[in-house]
N, C-alpha and C. Protein backbone atom coordinates (compact mmCIF):
# COMPACT_ATOMS: atom_id res chain seq x y z
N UNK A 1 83.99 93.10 31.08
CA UNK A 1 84.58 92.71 32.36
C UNK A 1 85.25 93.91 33.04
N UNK A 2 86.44 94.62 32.63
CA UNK A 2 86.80 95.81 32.86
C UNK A 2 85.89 96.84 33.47
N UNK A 3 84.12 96.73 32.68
CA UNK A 3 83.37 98.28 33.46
C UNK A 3 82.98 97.62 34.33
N UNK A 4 82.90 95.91 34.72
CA UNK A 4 82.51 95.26 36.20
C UNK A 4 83.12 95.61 36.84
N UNK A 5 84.59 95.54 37.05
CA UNK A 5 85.84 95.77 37.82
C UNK A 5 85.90 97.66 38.27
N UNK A 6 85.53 97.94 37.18
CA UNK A 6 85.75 99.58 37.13
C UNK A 6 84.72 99.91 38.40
N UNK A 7 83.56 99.66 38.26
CA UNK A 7 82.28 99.78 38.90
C UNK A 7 82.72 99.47 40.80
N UNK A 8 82.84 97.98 40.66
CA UNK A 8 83.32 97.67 42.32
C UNK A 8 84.42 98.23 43.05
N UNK A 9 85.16 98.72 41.88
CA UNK A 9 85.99 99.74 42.37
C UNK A 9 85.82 100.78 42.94
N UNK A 10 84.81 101.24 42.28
CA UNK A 10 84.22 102.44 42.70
C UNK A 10 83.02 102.66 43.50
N UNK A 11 82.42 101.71 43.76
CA UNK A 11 81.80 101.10 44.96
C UNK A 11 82.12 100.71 46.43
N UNK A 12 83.57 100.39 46.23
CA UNK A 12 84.81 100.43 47.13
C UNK A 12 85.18 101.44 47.76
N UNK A 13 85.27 102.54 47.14
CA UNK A 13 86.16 103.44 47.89
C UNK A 13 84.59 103.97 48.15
N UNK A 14 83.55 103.97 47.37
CA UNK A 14 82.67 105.04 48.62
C UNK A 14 82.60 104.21 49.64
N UNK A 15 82.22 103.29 49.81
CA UNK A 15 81.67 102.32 51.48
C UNK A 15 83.20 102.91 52.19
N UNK A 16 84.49 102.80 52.01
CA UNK A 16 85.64 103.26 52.67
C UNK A 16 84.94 104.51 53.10
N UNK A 17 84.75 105.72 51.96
CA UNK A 17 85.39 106.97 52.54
C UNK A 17 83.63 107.29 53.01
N UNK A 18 82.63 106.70 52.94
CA UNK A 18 81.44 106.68 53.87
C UNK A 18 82.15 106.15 55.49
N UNK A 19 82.51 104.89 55.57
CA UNK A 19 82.72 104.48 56.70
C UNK A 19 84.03 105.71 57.71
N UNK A 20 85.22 106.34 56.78
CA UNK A 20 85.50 107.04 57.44
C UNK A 20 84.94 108.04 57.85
N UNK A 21 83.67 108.94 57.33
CA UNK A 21 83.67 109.69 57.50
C UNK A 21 82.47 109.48 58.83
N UNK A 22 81.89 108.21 58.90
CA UNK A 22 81.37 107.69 59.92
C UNK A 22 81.90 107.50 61.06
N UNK A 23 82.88 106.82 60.74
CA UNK A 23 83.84 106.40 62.12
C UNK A 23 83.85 107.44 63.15
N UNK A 24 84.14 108.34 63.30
CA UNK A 24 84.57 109.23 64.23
C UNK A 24 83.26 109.22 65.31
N UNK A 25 81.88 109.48 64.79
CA UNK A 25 80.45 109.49 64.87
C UNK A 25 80.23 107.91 66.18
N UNK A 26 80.49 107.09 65.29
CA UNK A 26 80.19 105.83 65.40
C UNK A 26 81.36 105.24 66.90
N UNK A 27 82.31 106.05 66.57
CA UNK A 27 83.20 105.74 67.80
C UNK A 27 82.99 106.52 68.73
N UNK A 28 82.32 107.58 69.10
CA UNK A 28 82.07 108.42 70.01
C UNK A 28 80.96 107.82 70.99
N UNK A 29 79.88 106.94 70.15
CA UNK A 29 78.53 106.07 70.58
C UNK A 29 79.73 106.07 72.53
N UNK A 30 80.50 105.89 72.40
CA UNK A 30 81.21 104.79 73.75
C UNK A 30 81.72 106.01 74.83
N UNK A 31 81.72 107.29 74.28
CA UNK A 31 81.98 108.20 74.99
C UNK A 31 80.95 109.04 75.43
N UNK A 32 79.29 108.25 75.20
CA UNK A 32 78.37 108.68 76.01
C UNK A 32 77.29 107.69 76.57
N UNK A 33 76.75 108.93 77.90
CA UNK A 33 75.92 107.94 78.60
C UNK A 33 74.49 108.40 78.46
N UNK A 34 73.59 107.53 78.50
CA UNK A 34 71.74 108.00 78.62
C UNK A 34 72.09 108.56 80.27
N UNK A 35 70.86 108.89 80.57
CA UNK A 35 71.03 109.55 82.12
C UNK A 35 70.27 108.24 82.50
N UNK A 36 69.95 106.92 82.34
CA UNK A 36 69.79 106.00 83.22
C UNK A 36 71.66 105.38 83.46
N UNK A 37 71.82 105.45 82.76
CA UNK A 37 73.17 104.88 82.50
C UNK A 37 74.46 105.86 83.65
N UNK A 38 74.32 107.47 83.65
CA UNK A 38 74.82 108.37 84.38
C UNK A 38 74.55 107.77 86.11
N UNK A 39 73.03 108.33 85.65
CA UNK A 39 72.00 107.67 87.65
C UNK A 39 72.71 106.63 88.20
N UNK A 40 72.47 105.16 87.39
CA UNK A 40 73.74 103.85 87.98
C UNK A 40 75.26 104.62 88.19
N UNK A 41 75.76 105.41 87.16
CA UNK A 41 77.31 105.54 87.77
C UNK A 41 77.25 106.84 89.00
N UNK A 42 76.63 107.33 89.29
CA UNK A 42 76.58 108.50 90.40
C UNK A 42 76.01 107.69 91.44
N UNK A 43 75.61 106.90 91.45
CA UNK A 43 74.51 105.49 92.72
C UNK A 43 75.86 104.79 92.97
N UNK A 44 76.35 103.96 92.31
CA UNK A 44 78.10 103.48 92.86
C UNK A 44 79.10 104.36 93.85
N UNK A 45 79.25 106.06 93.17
CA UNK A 45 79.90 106.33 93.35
C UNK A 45 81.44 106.27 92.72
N UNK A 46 82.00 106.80 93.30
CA UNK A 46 83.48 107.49 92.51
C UNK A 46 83.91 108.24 90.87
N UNK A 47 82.10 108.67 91.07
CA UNK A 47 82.08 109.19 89.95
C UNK A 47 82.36 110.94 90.15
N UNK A 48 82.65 111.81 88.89
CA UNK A 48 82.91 112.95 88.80
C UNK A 48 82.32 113.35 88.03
N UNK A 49 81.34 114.54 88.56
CA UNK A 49 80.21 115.30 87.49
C UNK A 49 80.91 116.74 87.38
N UNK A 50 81.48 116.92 85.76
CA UNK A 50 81.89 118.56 85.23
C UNK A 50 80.77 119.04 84.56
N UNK A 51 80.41 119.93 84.76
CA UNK A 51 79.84 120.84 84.02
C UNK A 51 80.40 121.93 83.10
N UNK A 52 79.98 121.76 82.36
CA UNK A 52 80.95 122.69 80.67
C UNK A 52 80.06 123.92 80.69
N UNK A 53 78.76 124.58 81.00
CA UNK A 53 78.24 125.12 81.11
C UNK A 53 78.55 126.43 81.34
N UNK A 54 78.80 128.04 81.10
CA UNK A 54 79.12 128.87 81.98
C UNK A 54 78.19 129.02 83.26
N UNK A 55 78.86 129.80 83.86
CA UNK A 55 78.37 129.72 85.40
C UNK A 55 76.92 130.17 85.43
N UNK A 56 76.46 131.09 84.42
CA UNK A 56 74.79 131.61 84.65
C UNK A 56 74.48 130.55 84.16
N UNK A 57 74.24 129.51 83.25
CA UNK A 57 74.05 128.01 82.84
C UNK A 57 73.68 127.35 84.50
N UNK A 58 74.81 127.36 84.75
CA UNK A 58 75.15 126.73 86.05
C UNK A 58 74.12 126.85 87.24
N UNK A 59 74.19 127.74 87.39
CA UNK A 59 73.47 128.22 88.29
C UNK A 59 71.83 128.00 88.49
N UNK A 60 71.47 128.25 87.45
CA UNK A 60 69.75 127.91 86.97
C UNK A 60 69.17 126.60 87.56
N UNK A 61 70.32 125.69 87.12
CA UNK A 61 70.68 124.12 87.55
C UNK A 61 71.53 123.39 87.03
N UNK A 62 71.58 122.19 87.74
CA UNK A 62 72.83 121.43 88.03
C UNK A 62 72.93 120.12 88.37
N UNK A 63 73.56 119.53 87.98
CA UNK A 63 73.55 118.29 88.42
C UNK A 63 73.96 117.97 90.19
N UNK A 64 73.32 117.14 91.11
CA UNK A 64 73.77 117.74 92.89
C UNK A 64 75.26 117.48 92.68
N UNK A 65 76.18 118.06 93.38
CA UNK A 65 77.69 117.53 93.08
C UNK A 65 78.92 117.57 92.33
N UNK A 66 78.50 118.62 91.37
CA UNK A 66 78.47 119.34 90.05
C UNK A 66 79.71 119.94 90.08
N UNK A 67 80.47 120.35 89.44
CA UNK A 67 82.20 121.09 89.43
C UNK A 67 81.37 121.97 88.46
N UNK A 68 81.77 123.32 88.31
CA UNK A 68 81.24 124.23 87.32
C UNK A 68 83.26 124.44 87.13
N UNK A 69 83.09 124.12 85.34
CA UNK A 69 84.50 124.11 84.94
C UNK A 69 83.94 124.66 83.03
N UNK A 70 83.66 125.69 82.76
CA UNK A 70 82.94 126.21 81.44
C UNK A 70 84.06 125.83 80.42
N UNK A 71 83.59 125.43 79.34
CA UNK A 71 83.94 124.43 78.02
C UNK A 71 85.32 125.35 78.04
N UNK A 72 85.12 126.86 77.80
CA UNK A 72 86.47 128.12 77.23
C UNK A 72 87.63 127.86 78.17
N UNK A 73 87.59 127.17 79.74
CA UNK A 73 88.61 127.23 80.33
C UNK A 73 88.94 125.83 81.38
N UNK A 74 88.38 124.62 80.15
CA UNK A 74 88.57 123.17 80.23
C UNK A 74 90.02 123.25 80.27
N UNK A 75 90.21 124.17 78.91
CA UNK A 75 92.42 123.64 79.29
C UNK A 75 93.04 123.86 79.88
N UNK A 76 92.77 125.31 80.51
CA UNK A 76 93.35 125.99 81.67
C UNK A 76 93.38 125.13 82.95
N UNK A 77 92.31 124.56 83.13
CA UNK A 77 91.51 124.18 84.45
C UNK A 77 92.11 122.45 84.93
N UNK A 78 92.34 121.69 83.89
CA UNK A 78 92.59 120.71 83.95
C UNK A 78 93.39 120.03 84.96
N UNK A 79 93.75 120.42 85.19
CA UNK A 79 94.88 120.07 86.24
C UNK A 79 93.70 119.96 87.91
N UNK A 80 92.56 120.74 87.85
CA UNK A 80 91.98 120.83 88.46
C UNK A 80 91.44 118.68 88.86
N UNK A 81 91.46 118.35 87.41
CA UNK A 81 90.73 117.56 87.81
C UNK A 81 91.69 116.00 87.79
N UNK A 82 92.99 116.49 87.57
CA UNK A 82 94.04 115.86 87.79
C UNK A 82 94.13 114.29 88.94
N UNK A 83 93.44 114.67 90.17
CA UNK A 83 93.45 113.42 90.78
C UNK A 83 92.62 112.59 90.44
N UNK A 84 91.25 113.03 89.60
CA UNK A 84 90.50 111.65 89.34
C UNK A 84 90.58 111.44 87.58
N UNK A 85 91.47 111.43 87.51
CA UNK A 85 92.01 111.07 86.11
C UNK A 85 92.13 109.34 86.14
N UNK A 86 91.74 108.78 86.87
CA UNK A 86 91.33 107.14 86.81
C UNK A 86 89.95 107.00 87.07
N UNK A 87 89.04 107.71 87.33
CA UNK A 87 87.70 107.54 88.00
C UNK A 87 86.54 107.97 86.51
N UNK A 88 85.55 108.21 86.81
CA UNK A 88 84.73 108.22 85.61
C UNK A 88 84.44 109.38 85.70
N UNK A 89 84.30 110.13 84.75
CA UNK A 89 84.40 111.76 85.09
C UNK A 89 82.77 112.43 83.69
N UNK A 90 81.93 112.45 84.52
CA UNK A 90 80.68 112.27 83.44
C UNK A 90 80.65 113.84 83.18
N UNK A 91 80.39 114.28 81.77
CA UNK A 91 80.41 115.34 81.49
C UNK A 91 79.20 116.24 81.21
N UNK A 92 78.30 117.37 81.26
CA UNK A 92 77.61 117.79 81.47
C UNK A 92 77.52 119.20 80.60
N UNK A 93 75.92 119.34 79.83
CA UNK A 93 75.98 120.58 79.14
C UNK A 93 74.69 120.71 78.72
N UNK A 94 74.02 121.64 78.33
CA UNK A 94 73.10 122.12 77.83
C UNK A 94 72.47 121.08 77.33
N UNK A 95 72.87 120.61 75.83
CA UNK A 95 71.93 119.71 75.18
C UNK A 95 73.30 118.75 74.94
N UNK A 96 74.37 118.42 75.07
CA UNK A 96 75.25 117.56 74.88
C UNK A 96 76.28 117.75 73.80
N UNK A 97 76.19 118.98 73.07
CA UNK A 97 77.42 118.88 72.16
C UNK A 97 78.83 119.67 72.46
N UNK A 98 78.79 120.72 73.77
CA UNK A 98 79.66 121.22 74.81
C UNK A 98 80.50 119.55 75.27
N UNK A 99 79.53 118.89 75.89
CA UNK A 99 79.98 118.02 76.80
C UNK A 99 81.07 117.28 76.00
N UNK A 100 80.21 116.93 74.97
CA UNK A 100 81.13 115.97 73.59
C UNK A 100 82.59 116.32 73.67
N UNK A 101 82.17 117.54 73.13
CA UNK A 101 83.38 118.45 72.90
C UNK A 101 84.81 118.13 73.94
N UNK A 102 83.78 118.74 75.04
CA UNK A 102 84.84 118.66 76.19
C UNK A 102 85.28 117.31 76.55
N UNK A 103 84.84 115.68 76.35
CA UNK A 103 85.30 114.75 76.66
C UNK A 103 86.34 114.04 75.34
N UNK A 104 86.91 115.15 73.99
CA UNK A 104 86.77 114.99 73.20
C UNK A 104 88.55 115.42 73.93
N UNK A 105 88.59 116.48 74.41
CA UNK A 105 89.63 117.27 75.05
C UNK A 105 90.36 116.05 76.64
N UNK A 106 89.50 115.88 76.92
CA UNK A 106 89.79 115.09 78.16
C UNK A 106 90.59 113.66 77.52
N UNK A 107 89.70 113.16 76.75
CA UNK A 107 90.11 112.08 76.34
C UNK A 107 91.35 111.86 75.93
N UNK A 108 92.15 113.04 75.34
CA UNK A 108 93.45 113.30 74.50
C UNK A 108 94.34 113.71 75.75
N UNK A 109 93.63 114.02 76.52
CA UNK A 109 94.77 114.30 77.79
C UNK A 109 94.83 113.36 78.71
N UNK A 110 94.29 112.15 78.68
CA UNK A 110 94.67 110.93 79.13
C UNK A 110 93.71 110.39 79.92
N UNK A 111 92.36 110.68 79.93
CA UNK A 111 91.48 110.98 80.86
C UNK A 111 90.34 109.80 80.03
N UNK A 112 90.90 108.47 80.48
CA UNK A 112 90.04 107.27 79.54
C UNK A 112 88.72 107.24 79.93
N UNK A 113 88.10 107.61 81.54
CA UNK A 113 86.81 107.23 81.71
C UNK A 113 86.00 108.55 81.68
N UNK A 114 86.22 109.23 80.90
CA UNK A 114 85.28 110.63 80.49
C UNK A 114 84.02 110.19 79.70
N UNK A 115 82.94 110.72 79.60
CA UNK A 115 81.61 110.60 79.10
C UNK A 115 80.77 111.34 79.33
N UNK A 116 80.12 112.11 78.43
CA UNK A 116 79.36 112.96 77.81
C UNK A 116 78.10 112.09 78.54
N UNK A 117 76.86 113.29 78.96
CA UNK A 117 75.31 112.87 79.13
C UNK A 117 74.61 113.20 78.11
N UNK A 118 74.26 112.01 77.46
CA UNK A 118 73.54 112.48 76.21
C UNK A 118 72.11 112.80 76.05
N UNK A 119 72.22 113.82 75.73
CA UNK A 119 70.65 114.90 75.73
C UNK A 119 71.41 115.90 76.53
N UNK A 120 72.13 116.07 77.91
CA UNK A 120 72.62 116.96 78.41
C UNK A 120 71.66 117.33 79.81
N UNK A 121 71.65 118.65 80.16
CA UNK A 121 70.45 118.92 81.42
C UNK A 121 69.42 119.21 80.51
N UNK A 122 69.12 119.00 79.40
CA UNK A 122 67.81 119.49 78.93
C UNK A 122 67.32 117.84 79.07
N UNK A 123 67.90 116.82 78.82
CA UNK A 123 67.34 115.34 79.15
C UNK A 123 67.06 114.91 79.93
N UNK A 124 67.91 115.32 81.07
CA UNK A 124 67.92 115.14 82.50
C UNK A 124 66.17 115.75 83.32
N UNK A 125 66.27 116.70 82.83
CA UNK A 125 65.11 117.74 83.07
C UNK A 125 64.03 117.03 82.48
N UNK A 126 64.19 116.27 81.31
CA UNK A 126 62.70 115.72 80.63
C UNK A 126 62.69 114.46 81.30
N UNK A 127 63.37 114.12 82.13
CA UNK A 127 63.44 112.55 82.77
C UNK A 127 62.58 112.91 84.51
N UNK A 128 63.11 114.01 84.67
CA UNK A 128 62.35 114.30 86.09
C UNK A 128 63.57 114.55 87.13
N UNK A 129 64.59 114.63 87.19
CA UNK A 129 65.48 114.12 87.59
C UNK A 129 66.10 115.70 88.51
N UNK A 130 66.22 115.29 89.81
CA UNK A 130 66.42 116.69 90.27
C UNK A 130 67.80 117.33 89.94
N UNK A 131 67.52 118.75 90.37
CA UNK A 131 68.86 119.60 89.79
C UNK A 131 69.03 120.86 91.13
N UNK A 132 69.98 121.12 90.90
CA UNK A 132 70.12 122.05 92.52
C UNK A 132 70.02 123.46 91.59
N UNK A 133 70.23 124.39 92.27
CA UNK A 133 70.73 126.00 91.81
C UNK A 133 71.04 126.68 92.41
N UNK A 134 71.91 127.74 92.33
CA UNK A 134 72.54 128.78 92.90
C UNK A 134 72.27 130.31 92.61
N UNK A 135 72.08 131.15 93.87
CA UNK A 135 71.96 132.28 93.55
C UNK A 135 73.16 133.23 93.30
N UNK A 136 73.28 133.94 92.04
CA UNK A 136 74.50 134.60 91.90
C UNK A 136 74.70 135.91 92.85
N UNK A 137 75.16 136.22 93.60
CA UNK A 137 75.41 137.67 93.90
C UNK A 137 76.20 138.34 92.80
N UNK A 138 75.69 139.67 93.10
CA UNK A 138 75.96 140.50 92.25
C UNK A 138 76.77 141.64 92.70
């Protein structure tokens, strides 16, 4: 009876320390969007598109409407985005783990409707989906 008990015990704490080490993963699912899901919130309106991208990123392409605000000077910058700190503020990056990141930062600074595009502009781009660009002077 004891190596039954011993056993579920120890069956116990892995499903726990599996599920914690899940959780974080599993709770993030809510802090991103597919780009059909983005398209509907930019079609409403009062949405806010950051780009985490540095500016040569940026530039290549973009989402139309786009804030170029690069992941290194999200903390600095913040304040930038201070008035729509109630609005939905969709986040933008390469392949999506910048964006993460950065709504990861937002989120802790009080910024509840932040969300990551998941896949990033490389998804966006495989969807068809137009993108603007800028020429840098030099």
């Amino acid at each position: 009876m004891k190596f039954f008990i011993d056993h579920i015990f120890l069956i116990a704490i892995v499903l726990i320390s599996g599920g914690a080490l899940l959780w974080p993963m599993l709770s993030m699912r809510g802090k991103r969007a597919t780009v059909l899901e983005v398209t509907q919130l930019i079609n409403r309106g009062k949405t806010i598109i950051v780009d985490v991208r540095n500016p040569e990123e940026f530039a290549t392409g973009h989402l139309p409407d786009a804030k170029n605000i690069p992941l290194a000077e999200l903390s600095k910058r913040m304040t930038e985005l201070e008035k729509f700190k109630t609005r939905t503020i969709v986040v933008v990056c390469q392949k999506g783990s910048r964006s993460a990141s950065a709504v990861a930062l937002l989120t802790k600074a009080g910024y509840t409707e932040a969300t990551s595009l998941e896949g990033g502009i490389d998804e966006w781009n495989k969807q068809g989906l137009p993108l603007k660009t800028l020429s840098l002077a030099k």
